[in-house]
PDB file of N, CA and C in Angstrom:
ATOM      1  N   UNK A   1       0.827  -1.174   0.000  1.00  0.00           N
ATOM      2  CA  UNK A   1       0.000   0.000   0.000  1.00  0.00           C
ATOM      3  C   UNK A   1       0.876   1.243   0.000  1.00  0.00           C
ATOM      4  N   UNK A   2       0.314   1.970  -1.143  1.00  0.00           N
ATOM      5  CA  UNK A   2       1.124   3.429  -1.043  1.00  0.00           C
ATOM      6  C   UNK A   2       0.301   4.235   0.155  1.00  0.00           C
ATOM      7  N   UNK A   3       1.295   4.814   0.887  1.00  0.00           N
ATOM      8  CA  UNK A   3       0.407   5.399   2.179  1.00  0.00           C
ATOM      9  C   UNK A   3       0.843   6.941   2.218  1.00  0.00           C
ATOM     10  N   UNK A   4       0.725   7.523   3.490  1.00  0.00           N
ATOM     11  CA  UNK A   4       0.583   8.864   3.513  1.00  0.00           C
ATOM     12  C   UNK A   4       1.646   9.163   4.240  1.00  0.00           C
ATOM     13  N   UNK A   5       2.371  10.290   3.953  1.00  0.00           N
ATOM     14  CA  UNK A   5       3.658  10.297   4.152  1.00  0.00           C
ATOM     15  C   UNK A   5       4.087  11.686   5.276  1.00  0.00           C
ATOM     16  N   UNK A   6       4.671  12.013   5.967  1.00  0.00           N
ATOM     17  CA  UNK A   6       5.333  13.795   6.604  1.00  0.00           C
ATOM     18  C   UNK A   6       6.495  13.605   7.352  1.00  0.00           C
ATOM     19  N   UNK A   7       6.827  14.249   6.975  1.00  0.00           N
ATOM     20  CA  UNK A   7       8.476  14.432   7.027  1.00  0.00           C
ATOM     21  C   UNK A   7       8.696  15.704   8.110  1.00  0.00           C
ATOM     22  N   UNK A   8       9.194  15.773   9.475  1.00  0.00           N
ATOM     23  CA  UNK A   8       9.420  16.943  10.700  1.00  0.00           C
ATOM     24  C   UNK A   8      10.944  17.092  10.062  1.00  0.00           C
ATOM     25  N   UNK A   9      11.195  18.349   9.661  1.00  0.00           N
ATOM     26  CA  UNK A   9      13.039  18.804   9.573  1.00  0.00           C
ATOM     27  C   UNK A   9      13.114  19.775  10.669  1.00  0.00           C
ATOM     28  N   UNK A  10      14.557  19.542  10.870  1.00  0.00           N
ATOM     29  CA  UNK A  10      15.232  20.964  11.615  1.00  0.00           C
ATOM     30  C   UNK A  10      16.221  21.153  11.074  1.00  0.00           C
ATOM     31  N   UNK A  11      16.587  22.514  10.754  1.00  0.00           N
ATOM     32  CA  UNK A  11      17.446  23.188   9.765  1.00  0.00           C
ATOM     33  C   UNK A  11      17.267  22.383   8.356  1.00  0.00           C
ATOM     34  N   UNK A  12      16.186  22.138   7.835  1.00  0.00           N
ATOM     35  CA  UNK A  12      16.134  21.642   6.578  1.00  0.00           C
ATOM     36  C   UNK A  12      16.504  20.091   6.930  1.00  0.00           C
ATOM     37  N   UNK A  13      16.939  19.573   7.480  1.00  0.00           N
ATOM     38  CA  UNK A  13      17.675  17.641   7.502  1.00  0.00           C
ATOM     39  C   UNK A  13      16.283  17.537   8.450  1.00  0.00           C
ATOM     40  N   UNK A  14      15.922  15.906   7.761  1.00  0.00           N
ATOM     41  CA  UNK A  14      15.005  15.484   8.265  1.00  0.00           C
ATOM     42  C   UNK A  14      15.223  14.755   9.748  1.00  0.00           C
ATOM     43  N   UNK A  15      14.437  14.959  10.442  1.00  0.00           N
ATOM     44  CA  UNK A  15      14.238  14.159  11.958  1.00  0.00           C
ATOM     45  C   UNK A  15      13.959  12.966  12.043  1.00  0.00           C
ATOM     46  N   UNK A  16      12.497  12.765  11.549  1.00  0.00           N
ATOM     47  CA  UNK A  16      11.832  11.731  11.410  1.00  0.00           C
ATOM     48  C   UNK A  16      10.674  11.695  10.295  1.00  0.00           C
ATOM     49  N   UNK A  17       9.922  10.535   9.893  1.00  0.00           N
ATOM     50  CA  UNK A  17       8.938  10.235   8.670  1.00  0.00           C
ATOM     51  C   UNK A  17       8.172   9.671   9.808  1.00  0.00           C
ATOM     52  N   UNK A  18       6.806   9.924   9.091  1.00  0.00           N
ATOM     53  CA  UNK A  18       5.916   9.169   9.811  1.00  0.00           C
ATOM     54  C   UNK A  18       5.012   9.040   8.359  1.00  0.00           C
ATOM     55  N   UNK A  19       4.405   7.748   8.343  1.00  0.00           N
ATOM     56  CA  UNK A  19       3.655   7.462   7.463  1.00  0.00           C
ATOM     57  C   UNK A  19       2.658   6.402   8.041  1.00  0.00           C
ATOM     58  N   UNK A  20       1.251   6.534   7.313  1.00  0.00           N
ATOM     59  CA  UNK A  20       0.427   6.079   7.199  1.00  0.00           C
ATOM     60  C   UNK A  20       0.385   4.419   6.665  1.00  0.00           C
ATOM     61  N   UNK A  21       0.094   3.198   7.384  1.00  0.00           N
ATOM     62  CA  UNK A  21       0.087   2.037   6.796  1.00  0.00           C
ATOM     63  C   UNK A  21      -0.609   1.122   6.942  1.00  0.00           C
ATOM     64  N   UNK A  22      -2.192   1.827   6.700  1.00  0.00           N
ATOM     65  CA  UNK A  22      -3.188   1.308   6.805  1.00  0.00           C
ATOM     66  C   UNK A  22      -4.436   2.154   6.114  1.00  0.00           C
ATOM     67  N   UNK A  23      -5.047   1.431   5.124  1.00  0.00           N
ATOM     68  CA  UNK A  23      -6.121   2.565   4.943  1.00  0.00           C
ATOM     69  C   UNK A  23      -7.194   3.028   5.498  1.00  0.00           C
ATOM     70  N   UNK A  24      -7.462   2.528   6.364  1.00  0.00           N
ATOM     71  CA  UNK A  24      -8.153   2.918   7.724  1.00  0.00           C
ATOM     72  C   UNK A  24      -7.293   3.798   9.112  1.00  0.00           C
ATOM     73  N   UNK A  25      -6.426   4.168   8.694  1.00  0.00           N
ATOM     74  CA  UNK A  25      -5.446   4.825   9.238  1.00  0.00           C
ATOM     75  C   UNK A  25      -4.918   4.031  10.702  1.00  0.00           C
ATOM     76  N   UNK A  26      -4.847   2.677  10.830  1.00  0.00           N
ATOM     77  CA  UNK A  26      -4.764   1.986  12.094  1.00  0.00           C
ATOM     78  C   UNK A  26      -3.950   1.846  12.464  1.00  0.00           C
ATOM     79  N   UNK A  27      -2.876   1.730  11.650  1.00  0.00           N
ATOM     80  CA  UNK A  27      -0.992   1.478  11.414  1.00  0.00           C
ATOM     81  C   UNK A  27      -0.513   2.943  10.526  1.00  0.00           C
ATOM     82  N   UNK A  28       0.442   3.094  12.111  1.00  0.00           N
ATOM     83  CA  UNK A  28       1.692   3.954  11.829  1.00  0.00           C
ATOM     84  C   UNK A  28       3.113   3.585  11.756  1.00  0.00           C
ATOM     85  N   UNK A  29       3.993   4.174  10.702  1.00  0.00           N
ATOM     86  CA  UNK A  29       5.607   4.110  11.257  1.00  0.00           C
ATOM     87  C   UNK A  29       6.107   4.964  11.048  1.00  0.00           C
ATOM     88  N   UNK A  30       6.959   5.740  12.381  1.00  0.00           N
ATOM     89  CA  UNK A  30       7.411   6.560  12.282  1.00  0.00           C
ATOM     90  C   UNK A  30       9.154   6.167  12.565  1.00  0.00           C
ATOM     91  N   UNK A  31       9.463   6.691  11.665  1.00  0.00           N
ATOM     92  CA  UNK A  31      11.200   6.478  11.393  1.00  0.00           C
ATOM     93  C   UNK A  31      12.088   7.928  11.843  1.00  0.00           C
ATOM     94  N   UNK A  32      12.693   7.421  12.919  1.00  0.00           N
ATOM     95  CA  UNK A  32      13.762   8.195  13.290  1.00  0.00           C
ATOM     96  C   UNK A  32      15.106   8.391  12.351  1.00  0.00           C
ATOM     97  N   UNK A  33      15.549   9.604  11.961  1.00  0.00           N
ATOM     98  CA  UNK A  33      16.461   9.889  11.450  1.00  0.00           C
ATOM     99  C   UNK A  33      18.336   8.917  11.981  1.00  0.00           C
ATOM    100  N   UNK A  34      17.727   8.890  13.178  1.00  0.00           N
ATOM    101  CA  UNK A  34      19.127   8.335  14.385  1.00  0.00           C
ATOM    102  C   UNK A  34      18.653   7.589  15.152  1.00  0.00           C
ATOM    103  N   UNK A  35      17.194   7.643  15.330  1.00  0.00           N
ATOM    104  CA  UNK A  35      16.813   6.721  16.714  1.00  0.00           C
ATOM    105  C   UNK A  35      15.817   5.566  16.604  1.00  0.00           C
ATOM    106  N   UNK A  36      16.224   4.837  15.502  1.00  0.00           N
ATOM    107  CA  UNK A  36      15.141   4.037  15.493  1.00  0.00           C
ATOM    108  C   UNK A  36      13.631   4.311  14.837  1.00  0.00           C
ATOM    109  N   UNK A  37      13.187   3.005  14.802  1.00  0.00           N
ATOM    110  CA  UNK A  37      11.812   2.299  14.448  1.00  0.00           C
ATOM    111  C   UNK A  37      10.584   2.443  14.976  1.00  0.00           C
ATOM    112  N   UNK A  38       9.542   3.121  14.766  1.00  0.00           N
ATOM    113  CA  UNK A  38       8.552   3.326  15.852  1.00  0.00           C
ATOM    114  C   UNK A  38       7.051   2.212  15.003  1.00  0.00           C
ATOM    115  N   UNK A  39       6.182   1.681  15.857  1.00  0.00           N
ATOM    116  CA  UNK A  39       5.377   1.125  15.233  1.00  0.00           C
ATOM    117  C   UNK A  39       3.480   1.427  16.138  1.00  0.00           C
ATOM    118  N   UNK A  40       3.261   2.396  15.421  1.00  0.00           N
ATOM    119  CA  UNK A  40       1.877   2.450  16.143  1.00  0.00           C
ATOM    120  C   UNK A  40       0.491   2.005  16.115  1.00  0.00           C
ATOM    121  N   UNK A  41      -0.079   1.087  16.863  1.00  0.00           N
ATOM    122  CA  UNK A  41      -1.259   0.549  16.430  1.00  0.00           C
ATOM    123  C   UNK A  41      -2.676   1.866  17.119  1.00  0.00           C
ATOM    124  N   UNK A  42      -3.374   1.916  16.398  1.00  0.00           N
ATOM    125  CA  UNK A  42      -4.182   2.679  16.521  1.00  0.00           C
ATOM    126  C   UNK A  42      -5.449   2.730  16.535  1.00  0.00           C
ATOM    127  N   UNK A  43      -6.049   1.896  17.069  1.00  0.00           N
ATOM    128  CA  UNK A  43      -7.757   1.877  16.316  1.00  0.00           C
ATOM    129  C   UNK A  43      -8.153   3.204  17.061  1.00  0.00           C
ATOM    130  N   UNK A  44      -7.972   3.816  17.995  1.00  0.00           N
ATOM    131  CA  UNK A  44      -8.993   4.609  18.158  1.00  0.00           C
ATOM    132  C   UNK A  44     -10.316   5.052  18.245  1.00  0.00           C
ATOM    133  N   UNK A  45     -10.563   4.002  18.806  1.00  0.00           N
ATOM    134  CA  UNK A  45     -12.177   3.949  19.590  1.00  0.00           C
ATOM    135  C   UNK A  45     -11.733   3.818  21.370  1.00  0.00           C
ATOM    136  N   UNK A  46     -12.688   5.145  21.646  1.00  0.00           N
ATOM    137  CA  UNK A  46     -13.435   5.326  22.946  1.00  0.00           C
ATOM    138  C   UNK A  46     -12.673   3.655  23.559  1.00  0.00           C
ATOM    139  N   UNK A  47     -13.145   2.410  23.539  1.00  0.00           N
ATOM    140  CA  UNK A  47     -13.169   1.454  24.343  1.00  0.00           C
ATOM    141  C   UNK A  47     -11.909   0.831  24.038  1.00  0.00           C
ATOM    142  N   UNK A  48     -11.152   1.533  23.114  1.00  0.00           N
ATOM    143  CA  UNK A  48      -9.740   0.877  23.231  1.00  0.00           C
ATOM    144  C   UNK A  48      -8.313   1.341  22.972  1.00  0.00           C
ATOM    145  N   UNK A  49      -7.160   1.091  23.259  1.00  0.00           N
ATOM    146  CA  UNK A  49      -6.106   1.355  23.381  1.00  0.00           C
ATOM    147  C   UNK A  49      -5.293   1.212  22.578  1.00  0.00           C
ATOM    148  N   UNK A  50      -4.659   2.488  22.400  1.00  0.00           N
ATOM    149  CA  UNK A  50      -3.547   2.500  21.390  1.00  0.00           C
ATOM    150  C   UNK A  50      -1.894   2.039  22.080  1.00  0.00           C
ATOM    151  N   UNK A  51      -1.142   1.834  21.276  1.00  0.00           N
ATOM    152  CA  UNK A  51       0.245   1.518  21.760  1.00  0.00           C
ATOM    153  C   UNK A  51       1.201   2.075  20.806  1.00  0.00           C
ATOM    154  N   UNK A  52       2.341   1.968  21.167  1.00  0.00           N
ATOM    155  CA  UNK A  52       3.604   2.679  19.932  1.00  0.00           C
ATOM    156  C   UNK A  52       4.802   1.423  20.656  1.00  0.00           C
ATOM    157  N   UNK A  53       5.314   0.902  19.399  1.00  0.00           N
ATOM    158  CA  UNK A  53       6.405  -0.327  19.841  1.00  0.00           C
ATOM    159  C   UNK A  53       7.578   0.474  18.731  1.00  0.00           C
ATOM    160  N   UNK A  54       8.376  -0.084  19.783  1.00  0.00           N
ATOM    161  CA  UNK A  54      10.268   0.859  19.427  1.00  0.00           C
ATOM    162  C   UNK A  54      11.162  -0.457  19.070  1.00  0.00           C
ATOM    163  N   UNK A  55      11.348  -0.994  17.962  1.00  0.00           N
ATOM    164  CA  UNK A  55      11.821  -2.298  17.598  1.00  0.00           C
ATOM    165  C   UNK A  55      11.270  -3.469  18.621  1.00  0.00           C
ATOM    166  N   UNK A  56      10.073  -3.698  18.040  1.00  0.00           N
ATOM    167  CA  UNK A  56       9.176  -4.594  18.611  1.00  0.00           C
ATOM    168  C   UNK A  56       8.770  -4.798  20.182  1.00  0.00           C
ATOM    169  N   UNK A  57       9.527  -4.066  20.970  1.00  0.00           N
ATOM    170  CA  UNK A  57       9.216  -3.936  21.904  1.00  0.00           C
ATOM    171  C   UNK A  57       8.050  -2.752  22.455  1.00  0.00           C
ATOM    172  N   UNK A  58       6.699  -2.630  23.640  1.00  0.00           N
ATOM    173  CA  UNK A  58       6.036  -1.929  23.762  1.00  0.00           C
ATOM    174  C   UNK A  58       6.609  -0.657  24.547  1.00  0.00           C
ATOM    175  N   UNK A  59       6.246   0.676  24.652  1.00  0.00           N
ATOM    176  CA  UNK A  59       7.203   1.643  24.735  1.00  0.00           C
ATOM    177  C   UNK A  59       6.218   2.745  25.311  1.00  0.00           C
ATOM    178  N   UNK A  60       4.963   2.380  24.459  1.00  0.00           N
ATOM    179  CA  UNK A  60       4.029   3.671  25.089  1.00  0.00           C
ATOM    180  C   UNK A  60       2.580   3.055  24.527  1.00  0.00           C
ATOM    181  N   UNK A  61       2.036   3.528  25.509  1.00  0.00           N
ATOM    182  CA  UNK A  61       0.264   2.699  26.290  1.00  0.00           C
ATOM    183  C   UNK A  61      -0.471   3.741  26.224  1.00  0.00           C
ATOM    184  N   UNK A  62      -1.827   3.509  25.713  1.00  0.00           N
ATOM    185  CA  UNK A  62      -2.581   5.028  26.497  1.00  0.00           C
ATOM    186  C   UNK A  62      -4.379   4.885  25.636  1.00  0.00           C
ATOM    187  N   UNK A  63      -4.888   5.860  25.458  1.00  0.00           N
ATOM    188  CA  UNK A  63      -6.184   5.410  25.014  1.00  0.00           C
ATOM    189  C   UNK A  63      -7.020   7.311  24.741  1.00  0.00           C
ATOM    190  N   UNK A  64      -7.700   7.320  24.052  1.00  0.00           N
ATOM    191  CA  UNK A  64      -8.690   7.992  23.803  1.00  0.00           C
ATOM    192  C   UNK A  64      -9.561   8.354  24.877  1.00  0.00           C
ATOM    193  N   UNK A  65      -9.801   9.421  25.306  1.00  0.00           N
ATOM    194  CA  UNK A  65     -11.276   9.736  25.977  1.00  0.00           C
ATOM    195  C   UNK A  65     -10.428  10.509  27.834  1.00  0.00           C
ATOM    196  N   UNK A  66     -11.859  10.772  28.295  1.00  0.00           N
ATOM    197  CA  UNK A  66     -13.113  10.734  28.161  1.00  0.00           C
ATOM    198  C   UNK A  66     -13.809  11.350  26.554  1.00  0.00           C
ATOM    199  N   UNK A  67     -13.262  12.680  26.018  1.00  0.00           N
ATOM    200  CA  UNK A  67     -13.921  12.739  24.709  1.00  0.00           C
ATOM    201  C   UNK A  67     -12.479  12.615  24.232  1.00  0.00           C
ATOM    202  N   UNK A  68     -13.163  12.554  22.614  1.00  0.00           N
ATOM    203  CA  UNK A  68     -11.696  12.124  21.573  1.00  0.00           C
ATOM    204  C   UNK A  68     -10.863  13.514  21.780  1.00  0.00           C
ATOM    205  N   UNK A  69     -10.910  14.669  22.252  1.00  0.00           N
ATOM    206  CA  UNK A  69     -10.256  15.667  21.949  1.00  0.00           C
ATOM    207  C   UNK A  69      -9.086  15.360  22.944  1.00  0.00           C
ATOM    208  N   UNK A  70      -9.330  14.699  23.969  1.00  0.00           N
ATOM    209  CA  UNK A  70      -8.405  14.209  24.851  1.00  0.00           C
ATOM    210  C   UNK A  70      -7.481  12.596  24.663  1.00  0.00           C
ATOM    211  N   UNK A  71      -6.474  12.682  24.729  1.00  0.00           N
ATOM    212  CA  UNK A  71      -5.439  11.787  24.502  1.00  0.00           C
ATOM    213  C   UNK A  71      -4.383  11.332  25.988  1.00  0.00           C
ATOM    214  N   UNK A  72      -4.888  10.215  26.253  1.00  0.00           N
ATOM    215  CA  UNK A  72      -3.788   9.874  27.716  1.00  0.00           C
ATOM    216  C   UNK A  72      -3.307   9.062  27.726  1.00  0.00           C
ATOM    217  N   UNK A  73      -2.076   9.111  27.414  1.00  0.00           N
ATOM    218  CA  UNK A  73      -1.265   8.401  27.183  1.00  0.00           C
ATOM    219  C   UNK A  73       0.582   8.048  27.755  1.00  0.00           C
ATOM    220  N   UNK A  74       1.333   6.922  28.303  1.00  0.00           N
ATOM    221  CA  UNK A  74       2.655   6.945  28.834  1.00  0.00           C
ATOM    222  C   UNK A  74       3.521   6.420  28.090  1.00  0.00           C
ATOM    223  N   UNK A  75       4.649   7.196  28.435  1.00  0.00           N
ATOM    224  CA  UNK A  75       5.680   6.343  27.046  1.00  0.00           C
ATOM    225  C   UNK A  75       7.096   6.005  28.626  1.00  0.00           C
ATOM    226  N   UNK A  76       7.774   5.312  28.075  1.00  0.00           N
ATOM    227  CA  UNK A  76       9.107   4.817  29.199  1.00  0.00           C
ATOM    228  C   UNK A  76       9.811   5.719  29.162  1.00  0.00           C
ATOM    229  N   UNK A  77      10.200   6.428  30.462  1.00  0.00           N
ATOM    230  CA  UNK A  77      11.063   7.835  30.323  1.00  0.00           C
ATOM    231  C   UNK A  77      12.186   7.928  29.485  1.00  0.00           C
ATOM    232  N   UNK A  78      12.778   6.439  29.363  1.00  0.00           N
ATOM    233  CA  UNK A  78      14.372   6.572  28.534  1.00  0.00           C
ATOM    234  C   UNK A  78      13.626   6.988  26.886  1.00  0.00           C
ATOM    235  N   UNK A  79      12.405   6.704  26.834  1.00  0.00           N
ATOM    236  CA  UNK A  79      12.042   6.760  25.332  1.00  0.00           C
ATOM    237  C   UNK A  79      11.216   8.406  25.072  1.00  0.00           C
ATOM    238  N   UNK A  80      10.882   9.099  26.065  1.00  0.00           N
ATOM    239  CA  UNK A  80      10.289  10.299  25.846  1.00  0.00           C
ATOM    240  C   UNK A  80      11.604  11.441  25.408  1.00  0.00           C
ATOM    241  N   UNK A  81      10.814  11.937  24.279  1.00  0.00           N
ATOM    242  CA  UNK A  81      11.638  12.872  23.614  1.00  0.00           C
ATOM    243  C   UNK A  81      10.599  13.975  23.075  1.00  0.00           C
ATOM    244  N   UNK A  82      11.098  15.152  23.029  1.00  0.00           N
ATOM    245  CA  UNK A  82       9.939  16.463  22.509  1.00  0.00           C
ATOM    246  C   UNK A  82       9.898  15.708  20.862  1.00  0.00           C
ATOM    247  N   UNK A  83      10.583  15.060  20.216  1.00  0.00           N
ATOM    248  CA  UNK A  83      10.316  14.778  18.642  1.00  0.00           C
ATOM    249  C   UNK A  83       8.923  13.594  18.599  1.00  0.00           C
ATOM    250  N   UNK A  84       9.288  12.805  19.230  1.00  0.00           N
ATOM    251  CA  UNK A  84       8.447  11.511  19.806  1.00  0.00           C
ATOM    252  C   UNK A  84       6.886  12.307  20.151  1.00  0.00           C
ATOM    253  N   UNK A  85       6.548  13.111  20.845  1.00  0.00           N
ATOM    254  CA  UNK A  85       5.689  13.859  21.075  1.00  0.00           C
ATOM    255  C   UNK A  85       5.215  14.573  20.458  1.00  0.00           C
ATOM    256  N   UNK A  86       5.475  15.127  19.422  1.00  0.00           N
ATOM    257  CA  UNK A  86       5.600  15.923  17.939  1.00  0.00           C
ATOM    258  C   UNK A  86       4.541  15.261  17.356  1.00  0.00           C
ATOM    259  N   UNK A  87       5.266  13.859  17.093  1.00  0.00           N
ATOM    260  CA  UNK A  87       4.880  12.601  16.067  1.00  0.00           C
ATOM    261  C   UNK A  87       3.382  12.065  16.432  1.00  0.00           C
ATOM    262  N   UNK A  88       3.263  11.846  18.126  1.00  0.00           N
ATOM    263  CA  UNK A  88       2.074  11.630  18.224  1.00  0.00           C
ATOM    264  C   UNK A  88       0.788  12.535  18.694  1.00  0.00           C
ATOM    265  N   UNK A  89       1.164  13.947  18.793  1.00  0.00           N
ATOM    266  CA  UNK A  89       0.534  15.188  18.320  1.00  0.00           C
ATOM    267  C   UNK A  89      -0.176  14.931  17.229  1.00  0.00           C
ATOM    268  N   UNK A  90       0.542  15.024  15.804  1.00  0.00           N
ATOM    269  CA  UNK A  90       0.371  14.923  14.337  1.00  0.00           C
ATOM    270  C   UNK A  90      -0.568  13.867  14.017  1.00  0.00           C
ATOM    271  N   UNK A  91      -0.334  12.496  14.706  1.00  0.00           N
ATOM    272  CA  UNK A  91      -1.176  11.629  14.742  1.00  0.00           C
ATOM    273  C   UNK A  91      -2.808  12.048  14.993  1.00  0.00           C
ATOM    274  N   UNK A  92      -2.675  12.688  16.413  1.00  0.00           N
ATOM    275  CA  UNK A  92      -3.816  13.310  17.087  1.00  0.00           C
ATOM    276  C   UNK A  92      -4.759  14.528  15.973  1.00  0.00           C
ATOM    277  N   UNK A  93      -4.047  14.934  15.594  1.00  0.00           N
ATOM    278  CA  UNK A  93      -4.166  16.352  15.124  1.00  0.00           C
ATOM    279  C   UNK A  93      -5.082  16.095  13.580  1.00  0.00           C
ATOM    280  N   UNK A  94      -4.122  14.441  12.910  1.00  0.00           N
ATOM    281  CA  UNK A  94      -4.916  14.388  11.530  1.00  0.00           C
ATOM    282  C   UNK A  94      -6.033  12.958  12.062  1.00  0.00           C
ATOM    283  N   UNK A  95      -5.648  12.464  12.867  1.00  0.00           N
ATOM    284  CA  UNK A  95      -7.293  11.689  12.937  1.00  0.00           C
ATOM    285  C   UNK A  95      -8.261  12.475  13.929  1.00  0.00           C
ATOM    286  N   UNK A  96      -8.127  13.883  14.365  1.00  0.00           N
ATOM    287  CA  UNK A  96      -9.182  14.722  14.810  1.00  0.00           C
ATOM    288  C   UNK A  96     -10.261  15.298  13.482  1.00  0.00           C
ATOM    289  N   UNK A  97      -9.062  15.869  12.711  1.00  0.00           N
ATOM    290  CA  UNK A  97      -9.506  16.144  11.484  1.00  0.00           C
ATOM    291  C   UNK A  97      -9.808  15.189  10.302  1.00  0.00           C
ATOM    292  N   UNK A  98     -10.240  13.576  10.395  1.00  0.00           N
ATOM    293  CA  UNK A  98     -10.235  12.969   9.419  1.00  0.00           C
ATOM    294  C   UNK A  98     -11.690  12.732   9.645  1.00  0.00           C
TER     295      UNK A  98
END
C-alpha cells in the first residue's frame, strides 16, 4: 500500500517520517532519522487502546477519551523525547480532522 507520508526537519535535515500504513489509518511508522523504528497501532475507539512499539518492543500505552479531543497516554522515560511527542501530536491532530 502506497500510504501517507510527513516528514518533521530541523534546519532543513530530516528528523523523522511518519507514514500512514493502513487505509483505515490503524498502522503507523514513524522512522527516526538516528533513533530508530517506531510502530503504532491505533484503532482509536473510545473502548480501546492504542500503543507505539520501538523495535518490537512496547514503549508507550494510552487510550482515547473521556472525549476524543483528549489523549492519555505513557511512554518509558528513557524513550520520551519532545520529537516523539511531535509525532504523536500529528497523529492526534490528523485523525481529529479525518
Amino acid at each position: 500500500m502506497r500510504g501517507i507520508r510527513y516528514v518533521m526537519r530541523r534546519d532543513e535535515n530530516p528528523v523523522w517520517t511518519l507514514s500512514i500504513r493502513s487505509l483505515v489509518r490503524k498502522r503507523h511508522r514513524l522512522r527516526f532519522t538516528d533513533a530508530g523504528t517506531w510502530t503504532f497501532d491505533t484503532p482509536f475507539y473510545s473502548w480501546q487502546q492504542f500503543s507505539g512499539s520501538l523495535a518490537g518492543a512496547p514503549k508507550l500505552v494510552g487510550h482515547v477519551g473521556p472525549s476524543k479531543q483528549i489523549w492519555l497516554f505513557g511512554v518509558e522515560p528513557n524513550c520520551e523525547t519532545n520529537d516523539l511527542l511531535a509525532a504523536v501530536a500529528l497523529m492526534h491532530r490528523n485523525w481529529w480532522r479525518w
